[in-house]
PDB file of N, CA and C in Angstrom:
ATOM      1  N   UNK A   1      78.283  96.034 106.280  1.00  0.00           N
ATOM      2  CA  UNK A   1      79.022  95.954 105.052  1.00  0.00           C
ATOM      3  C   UNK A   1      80.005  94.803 105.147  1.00  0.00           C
ATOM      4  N   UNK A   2      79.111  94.052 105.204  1.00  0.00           N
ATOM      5  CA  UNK A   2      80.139  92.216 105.599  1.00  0.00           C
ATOM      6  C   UNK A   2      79.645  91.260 104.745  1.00  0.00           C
ATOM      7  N   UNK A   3      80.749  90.402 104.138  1.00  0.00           N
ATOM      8  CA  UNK A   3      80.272  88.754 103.806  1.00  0.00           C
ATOM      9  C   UNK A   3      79.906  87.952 105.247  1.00  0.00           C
ATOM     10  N   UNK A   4      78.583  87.706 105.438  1.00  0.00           N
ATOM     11  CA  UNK A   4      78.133  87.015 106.647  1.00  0.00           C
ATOM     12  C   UNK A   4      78.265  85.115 105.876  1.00  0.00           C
ATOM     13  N   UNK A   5      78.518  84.545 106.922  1.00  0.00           N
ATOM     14  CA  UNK A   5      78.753  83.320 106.699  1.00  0.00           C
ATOM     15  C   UNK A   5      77.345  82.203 107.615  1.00  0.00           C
ATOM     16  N   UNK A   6      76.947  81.438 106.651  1.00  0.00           N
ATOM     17  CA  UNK A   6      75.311  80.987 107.208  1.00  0.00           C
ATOM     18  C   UNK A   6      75.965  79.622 106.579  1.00  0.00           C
ATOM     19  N   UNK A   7      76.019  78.856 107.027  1.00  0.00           N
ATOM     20  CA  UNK A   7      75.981  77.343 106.415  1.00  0.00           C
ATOM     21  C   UNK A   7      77.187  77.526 105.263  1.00  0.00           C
ATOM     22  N   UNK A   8      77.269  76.777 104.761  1.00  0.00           N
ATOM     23  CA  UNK A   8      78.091  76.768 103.845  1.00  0.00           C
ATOM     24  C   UNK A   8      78.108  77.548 102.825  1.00  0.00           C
ATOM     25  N   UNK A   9      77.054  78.737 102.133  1.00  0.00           N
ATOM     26  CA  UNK A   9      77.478  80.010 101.822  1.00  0.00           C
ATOM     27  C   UNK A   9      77.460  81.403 102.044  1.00  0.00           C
ATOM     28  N   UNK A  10      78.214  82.397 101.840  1.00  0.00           N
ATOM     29  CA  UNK A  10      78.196  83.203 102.266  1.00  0.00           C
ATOM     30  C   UNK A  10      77.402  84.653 101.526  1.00  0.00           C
ATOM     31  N   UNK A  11      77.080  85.671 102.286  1.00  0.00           N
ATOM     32  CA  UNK A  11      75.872  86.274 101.809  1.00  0.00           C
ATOM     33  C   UNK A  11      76.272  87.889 102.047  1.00  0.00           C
ATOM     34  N   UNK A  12      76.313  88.544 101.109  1.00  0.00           N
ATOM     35  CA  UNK A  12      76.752  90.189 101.739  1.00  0.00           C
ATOM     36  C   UNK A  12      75.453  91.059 102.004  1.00  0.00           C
ATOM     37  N   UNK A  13      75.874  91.628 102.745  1.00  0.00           N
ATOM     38  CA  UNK A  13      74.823  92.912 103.894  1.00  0.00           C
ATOM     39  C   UNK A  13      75.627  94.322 103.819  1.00  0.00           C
ATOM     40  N   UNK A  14      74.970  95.164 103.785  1.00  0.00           N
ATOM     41  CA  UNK A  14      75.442  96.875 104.175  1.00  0.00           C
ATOM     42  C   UNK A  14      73.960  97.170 105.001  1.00  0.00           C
ATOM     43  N   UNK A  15      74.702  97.951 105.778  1.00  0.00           N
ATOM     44  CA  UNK A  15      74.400  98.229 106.543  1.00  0.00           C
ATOM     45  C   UNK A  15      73.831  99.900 106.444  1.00  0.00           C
ATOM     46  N   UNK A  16      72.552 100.399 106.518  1.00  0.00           N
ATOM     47  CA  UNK A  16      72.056 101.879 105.961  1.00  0.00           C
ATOM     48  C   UNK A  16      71.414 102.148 107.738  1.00  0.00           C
ATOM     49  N   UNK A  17      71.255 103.931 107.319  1.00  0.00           N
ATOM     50  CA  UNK A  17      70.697 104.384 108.473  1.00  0.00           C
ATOM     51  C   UNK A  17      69.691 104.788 107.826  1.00  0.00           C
ATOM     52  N   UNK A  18      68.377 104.825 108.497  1.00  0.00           N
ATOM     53  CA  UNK A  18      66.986 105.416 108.179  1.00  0.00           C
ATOM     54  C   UNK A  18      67.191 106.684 108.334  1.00  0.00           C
ATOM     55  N   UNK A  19      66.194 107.576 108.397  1.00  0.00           N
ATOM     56  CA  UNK A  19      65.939 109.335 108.561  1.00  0.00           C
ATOM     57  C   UNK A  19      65.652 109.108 109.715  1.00  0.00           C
ATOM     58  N   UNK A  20      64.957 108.657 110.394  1.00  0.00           N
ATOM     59  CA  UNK A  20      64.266 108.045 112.175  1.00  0.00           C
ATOM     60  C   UNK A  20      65.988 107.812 112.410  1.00  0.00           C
ATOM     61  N   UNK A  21      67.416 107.503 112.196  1.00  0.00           N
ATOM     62  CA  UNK A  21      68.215 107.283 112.969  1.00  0.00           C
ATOM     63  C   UNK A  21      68.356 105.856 113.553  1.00  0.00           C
ATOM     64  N   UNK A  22      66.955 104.817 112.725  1.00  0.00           N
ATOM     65  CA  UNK A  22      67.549 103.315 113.026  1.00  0.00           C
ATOM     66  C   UNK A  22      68.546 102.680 111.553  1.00  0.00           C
ATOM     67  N   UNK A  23      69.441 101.673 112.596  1.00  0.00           N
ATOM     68  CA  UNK A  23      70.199 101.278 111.420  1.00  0.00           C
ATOM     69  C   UNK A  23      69.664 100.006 111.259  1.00  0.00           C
ATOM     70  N   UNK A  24      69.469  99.862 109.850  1.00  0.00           N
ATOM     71  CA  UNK A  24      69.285  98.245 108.870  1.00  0.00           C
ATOM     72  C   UNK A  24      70.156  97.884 108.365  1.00  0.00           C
ATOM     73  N   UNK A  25      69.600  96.119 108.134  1.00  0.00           N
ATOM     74  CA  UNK A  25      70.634  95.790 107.002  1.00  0.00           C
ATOM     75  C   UNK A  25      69.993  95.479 106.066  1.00  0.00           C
ATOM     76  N   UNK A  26      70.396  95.536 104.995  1.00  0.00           N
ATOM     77  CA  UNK A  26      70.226  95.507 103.754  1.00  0.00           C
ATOM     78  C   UNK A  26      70.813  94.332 102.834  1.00  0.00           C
ATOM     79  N   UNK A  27      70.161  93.521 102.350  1.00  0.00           N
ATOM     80  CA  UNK A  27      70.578  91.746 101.989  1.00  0.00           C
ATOM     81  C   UNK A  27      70.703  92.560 100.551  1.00  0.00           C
ATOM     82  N   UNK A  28      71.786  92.317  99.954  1.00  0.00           N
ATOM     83  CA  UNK A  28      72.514  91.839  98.568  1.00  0.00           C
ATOM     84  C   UNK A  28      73.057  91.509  97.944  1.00  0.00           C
ATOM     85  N   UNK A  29      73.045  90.161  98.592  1.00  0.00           N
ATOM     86  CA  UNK A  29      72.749  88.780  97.401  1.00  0.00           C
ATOM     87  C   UNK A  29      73.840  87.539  98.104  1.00  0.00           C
ATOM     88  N   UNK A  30      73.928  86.580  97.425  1.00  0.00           N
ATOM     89  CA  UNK A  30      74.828  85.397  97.988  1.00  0.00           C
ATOM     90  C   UNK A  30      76.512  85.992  97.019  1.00  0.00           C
ATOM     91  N   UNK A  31      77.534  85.009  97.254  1.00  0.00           N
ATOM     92  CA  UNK A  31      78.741  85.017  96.966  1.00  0.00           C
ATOM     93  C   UNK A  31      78.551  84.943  95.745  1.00  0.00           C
ATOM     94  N   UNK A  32      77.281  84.109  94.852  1.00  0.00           N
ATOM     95  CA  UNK A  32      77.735  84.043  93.113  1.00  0.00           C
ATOM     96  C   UNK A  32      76.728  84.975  92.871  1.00  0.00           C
ATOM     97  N   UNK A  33      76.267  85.999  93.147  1.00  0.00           N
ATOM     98  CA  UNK A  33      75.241  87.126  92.621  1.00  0.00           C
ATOM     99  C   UNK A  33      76.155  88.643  92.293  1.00  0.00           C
ATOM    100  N   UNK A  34      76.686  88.600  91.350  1.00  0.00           N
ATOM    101  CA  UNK A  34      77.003  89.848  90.703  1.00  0.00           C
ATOM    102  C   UNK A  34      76.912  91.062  91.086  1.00  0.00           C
ATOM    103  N   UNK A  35      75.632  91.161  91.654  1.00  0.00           N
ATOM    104  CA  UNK A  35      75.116  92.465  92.455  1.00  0.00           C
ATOM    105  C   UNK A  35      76.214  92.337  93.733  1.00  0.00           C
ATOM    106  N   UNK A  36      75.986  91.211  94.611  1.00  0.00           N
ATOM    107  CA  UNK A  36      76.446  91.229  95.960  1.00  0.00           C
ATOM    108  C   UNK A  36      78.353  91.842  95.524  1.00  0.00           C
ATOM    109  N   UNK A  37      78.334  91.311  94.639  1.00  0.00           N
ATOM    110  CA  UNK A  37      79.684  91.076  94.255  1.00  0.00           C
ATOM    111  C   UNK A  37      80.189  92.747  93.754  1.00  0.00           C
ATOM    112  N   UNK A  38      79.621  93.236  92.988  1.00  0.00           N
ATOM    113  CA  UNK A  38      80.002  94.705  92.769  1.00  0.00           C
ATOM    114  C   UNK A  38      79.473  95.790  94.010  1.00  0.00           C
ATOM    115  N   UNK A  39      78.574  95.292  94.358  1.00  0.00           N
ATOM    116  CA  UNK A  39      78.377  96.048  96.053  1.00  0.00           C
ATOM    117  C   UNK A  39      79.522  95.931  96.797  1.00  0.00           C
ATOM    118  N   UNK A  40      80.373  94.723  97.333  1.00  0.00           N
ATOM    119  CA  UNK A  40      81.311  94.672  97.986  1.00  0.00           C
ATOM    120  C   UNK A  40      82.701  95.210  97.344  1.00  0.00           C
ATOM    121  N   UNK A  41      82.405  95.375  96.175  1.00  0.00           N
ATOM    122  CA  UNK A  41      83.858  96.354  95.595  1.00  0.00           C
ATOM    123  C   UNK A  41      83.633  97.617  96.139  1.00  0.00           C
ATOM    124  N   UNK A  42      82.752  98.257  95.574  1.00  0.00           N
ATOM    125  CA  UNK A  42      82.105  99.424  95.753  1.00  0.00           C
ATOM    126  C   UNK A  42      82.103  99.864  97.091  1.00  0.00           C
ATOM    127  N   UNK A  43      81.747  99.211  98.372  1.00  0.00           N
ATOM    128  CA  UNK A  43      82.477  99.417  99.540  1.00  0.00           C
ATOM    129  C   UNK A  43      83.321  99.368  99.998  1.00  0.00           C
ATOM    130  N   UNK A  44      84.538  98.378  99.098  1.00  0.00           N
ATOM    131  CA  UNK A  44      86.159  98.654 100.002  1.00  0.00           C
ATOM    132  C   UNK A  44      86.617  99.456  99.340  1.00  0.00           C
ATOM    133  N   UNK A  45      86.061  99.987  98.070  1.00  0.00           N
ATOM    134  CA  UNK A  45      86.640 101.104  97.159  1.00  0.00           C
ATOM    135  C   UNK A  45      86.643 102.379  98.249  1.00  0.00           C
ATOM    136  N   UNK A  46      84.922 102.403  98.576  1.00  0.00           N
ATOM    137  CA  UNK A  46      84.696 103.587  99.750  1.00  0.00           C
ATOM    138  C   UNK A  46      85.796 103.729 100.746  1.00  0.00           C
ATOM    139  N   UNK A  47      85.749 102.529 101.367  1.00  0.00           N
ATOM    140  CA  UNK A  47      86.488 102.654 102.524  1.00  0.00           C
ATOM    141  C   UNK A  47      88.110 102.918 102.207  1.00  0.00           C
ATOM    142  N   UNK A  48      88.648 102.503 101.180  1.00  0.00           N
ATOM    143  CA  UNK A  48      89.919 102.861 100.798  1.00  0.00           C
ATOM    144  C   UNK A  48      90.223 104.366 100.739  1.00  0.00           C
ATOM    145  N   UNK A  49      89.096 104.834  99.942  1.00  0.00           N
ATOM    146  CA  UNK A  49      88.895 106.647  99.696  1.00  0.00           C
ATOM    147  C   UNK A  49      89.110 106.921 101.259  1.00  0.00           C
ATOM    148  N   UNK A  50      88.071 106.627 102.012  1.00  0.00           N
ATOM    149  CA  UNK A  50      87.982 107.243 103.164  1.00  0.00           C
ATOM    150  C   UNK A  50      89.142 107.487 104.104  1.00  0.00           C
ATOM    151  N   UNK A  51      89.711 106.031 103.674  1.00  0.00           N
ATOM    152  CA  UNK A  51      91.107 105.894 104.566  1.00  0.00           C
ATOM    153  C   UNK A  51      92.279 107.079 104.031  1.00  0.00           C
ATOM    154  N   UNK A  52      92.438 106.573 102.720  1.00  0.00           N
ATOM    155  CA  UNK A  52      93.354 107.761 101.885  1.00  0.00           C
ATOM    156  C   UNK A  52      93.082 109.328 102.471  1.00  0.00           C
ATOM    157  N   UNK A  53      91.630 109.979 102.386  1.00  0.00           N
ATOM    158  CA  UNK A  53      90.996 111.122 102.833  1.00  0.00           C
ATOM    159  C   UNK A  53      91.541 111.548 104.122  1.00  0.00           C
ATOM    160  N   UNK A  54      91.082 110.492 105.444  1.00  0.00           N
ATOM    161  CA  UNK A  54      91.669 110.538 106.375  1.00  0.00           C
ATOM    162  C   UNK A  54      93.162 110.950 106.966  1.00  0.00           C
ATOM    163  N   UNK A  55      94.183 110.157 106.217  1.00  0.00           N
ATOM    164  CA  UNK A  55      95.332 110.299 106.077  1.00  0.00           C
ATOM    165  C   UNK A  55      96.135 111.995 105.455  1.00  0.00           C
ATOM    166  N   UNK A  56      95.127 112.059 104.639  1.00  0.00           N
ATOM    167  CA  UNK A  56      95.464 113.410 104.089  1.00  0.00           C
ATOM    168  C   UNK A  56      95.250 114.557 104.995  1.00  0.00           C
ATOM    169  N   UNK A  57      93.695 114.443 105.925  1.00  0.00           N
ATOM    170  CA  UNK A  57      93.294 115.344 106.686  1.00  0.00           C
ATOM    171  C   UNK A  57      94.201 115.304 107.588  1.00  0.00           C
ATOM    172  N   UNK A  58      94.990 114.637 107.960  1.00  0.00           N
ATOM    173  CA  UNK A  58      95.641 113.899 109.127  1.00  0.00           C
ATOM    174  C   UNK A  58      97.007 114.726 108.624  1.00  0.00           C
ATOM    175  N   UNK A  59      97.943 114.604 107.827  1.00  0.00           N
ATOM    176  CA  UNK A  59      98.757 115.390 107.476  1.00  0.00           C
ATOM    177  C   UNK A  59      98.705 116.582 107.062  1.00  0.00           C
ATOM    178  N   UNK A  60      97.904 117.388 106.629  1.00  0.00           N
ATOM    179  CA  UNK A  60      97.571 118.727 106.574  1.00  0.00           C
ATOM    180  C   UNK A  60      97.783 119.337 108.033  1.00  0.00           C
ATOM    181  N   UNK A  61      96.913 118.578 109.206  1.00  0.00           N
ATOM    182  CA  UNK A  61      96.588 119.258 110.119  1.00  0.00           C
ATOM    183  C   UNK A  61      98.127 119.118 110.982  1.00  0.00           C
ATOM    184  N   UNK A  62      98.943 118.414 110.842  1.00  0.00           N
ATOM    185  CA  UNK A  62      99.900 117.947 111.339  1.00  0.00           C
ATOM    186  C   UNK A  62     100.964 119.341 110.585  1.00  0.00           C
ATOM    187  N   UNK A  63     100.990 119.482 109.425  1.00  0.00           N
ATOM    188  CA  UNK A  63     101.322 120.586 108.695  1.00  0.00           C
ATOM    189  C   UNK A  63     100.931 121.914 108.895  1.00  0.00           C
ATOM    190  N   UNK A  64      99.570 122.099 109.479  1.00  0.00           N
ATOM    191  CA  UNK A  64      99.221 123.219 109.643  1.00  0.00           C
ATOM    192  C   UNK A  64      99.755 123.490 111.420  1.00  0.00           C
ATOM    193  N   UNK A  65      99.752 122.203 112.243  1.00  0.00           N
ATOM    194  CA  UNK A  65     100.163 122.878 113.719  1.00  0.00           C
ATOM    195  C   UNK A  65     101.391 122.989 113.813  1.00  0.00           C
ATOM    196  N   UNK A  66     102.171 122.800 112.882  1.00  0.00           N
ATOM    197  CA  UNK A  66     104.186 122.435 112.577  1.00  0.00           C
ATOM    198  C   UNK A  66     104.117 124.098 111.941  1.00  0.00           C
ATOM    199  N   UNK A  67     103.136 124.533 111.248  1.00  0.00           N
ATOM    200  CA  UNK A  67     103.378 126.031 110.847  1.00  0.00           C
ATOM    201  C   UNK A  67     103.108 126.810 111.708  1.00  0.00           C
ATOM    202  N   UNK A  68     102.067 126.549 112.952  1.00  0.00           N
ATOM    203  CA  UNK A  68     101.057 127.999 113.577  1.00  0.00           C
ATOM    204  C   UNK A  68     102.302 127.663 114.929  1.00  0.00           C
ATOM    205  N   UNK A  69     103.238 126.309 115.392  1.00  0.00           N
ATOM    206  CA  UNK A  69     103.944 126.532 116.549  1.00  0.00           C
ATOM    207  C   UNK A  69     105.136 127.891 117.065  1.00  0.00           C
ATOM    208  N   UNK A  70     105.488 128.130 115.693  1.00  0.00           N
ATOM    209  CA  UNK A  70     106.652 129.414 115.959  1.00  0.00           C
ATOM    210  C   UNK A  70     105.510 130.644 116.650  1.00  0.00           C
ATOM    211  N   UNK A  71     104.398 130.513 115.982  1.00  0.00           N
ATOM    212  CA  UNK A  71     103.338 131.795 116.736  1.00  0.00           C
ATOM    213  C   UNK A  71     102.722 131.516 117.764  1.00  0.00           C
ATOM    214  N   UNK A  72     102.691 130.531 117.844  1.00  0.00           N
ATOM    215  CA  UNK A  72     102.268 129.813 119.493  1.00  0.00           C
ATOM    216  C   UNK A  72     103.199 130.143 120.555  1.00  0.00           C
ATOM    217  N   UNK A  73     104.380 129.804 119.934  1.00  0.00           N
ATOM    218  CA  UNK A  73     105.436 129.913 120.930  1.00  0.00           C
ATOM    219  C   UNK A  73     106.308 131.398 121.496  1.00  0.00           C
ATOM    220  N   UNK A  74     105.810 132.642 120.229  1.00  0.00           N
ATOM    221  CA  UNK A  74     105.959 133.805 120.566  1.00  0.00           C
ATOM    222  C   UNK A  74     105.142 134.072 121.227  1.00  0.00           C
ATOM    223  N   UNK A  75     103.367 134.444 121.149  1.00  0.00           N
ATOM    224  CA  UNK A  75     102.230 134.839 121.544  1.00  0.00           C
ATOM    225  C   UNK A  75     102.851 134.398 123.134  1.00  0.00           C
ATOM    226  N   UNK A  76     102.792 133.101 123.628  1.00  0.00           N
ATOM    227  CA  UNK A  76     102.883 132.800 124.999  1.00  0.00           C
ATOM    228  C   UNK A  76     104.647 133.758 125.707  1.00  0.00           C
ATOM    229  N   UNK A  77     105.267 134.224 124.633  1.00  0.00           N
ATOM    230  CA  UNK A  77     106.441 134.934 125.220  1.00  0.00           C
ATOM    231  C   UNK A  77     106.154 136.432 125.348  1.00  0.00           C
ATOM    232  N   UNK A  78     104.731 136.864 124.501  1.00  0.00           N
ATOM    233  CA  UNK A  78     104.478 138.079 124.812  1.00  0.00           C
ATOM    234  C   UNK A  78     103.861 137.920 125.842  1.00  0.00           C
ATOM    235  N   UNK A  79     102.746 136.904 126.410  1.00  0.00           N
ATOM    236  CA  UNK A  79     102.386 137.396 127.747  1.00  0.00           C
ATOM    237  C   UNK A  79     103.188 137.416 128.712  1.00  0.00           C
ATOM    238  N   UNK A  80     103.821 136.566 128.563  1.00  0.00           N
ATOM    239  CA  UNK A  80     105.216 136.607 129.218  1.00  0.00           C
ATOM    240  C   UNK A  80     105.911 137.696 129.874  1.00  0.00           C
ATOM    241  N   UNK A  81     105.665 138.221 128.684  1.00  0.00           N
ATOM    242  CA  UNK A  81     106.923 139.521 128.746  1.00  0.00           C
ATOM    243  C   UNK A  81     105.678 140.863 129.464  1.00  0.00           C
ATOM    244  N   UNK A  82     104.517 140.694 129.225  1.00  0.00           N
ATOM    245  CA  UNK A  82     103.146 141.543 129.745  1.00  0.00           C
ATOM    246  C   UNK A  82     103.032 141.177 131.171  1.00  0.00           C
ATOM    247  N   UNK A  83     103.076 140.044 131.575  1.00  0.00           N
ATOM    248  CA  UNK A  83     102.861 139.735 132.814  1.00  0.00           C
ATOM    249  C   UNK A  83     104.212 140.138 133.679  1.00  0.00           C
ATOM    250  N   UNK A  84     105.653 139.729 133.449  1.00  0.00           N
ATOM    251  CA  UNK A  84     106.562 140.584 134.151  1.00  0.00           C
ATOM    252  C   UNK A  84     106.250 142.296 134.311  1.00  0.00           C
ATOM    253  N   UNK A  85     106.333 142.924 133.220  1.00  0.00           N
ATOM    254  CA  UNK A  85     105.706 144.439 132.965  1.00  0.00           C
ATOM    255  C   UNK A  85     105.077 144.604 134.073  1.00  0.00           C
ATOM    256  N   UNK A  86     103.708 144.063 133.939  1.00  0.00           N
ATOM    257  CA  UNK A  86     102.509 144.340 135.249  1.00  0.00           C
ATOM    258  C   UNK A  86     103.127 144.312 136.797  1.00  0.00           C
ATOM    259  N   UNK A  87     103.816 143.183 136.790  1.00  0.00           N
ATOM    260  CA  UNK A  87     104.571 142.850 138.329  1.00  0.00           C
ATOM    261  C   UNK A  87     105.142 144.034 138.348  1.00  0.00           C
ATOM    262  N   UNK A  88     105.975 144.462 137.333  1.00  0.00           N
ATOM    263  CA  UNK A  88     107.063 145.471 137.933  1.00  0.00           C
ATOM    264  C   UNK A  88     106.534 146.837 137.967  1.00  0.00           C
ATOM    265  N   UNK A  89     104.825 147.216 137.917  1.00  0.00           N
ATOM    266  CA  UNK A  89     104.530 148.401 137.787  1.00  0.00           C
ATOM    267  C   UNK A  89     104.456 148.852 136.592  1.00  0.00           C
ATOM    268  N   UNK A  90     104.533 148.677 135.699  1.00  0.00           N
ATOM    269  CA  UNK A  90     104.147 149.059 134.172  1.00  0.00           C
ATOM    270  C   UNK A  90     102.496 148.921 133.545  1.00  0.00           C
ATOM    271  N   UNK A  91     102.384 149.887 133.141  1.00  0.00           N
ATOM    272  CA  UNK A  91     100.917 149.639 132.684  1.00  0.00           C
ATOM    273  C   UNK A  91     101.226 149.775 130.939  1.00  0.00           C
ATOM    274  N   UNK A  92      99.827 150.104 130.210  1.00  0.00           N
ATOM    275  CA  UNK A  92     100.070 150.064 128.807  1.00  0.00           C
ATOM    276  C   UNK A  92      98.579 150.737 128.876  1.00  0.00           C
ATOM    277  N   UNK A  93      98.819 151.995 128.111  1.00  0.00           N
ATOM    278  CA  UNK A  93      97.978 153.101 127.995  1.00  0.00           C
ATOM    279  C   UNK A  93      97.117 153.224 126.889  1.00  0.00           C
ATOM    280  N   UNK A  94      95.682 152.569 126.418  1.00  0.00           N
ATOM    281  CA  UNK A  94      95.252 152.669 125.020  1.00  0.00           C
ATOM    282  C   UNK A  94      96.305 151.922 124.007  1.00  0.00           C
ATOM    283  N   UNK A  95      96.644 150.512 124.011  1.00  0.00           N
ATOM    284  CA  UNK A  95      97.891 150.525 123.320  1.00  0.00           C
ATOM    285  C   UNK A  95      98.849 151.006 122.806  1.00  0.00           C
ATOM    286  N   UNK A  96      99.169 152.092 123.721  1.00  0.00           N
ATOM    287  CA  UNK A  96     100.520 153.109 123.741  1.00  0.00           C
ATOM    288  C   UNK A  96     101.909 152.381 123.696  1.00  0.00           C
ATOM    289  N   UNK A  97     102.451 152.689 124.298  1.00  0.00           N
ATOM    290  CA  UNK A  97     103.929 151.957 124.959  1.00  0.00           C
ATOM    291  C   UNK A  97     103.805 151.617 126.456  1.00  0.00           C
ATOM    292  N   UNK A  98     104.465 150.910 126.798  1.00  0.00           N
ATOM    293  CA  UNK A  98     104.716 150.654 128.189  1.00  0.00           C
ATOM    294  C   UNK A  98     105.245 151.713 129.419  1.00  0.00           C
ATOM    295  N   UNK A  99     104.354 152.213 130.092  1.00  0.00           N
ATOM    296  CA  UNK A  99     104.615 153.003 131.016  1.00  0.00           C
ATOM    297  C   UNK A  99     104.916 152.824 132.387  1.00  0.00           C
ATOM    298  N   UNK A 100     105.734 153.407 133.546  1.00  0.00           N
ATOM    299  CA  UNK A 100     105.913 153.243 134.795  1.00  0.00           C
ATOM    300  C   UNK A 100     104.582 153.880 135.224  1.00  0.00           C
ATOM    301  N   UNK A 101     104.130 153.304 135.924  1.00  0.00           N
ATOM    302  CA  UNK A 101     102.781 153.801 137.281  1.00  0.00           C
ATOM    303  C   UNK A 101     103.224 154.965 137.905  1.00  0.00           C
ATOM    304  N   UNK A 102     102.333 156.054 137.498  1.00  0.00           N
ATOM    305  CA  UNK A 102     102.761 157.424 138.619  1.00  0.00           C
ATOM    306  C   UNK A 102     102.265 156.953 139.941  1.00  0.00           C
ATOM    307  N   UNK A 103     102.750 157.420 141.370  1.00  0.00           N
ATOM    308  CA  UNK A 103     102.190 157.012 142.389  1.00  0.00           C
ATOM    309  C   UNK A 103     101.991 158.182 143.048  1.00  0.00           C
ATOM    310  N   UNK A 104     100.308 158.010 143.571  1.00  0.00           N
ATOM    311  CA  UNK A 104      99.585 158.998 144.145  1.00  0.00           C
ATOM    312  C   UNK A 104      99.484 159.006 145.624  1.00  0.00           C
ATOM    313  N   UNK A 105      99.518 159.815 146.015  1.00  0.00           N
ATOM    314  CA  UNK A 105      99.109 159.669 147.709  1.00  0.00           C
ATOM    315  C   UNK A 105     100.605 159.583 148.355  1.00  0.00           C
ATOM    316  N   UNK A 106     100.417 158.986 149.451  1.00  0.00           N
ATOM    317  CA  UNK A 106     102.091 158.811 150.528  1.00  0.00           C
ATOM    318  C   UNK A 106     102.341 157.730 149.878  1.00  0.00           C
ATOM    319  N   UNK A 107     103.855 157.906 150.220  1.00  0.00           N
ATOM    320  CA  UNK A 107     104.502 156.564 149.571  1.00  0.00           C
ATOM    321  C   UNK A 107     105.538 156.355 151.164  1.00  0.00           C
ATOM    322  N   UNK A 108     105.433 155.029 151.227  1.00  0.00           N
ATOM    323  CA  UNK A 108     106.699 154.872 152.186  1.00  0.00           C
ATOM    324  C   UNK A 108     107.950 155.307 151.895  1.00  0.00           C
ATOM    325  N   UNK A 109     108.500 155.878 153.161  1.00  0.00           N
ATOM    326  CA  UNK A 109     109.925 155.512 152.342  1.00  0.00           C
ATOM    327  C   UNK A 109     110.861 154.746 152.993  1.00  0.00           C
ATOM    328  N   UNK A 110     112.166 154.851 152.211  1.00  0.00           N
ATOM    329  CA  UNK A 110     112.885 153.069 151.975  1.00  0.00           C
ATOM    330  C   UNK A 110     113.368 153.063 153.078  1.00  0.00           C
TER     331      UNK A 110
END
């Protein structure tokens, strides 16, 4: 999707992919051919969209990880707070409440 330059005039190409997955180019037309000439609008128009599109996807997602961080940042304080529990002997029963470990058998003592 270029003005290619051959001698002293210049000639526009786009560039297509086949169904087979090879890419061509595609000749339309010199610098004073109308066609070549509304083809090359028609592609920086594209590419403008695309860019604009981009930008948008780009701030959404930037918007959406600025919203999900406060739950990011709890979730990792509940394991947090699950993994001390476990150290200290606490289990969690069928998602009950947090319980102390009964202890079976001999226990040392202190």
């Amino acid at each position: 999707m270029a003005w290619e330059q051959r001698g002293a005039s210049r000639y526009y190409y786009r560039s297509v992919r086949d169904p087979g997955g090879r890419v061509r180019r595609l000749y339309l037309g010199s610098e004073h051919s109308p066609a070549a000439q509304s083809a090359a609008l028609e592609d920086e128009e594209r590419r403008a969209q695309q860019q604009t599109d981009r930008a948008a996807r780009l701030a959404e997602r930037e918007h959406q990880e600025a919203a999900e961080a406060p739950l990011r940042q709890l979730c990792e304080q509940n394991m947090l707070m699950k993994a001390a529990l476990l150290v200290a002997g606490f289990h969690q029963h069928d998602r009950s409440c947090w319980r102390r470990r009964k202890r079976h058998g001999c226990q040392p003592e202190g």
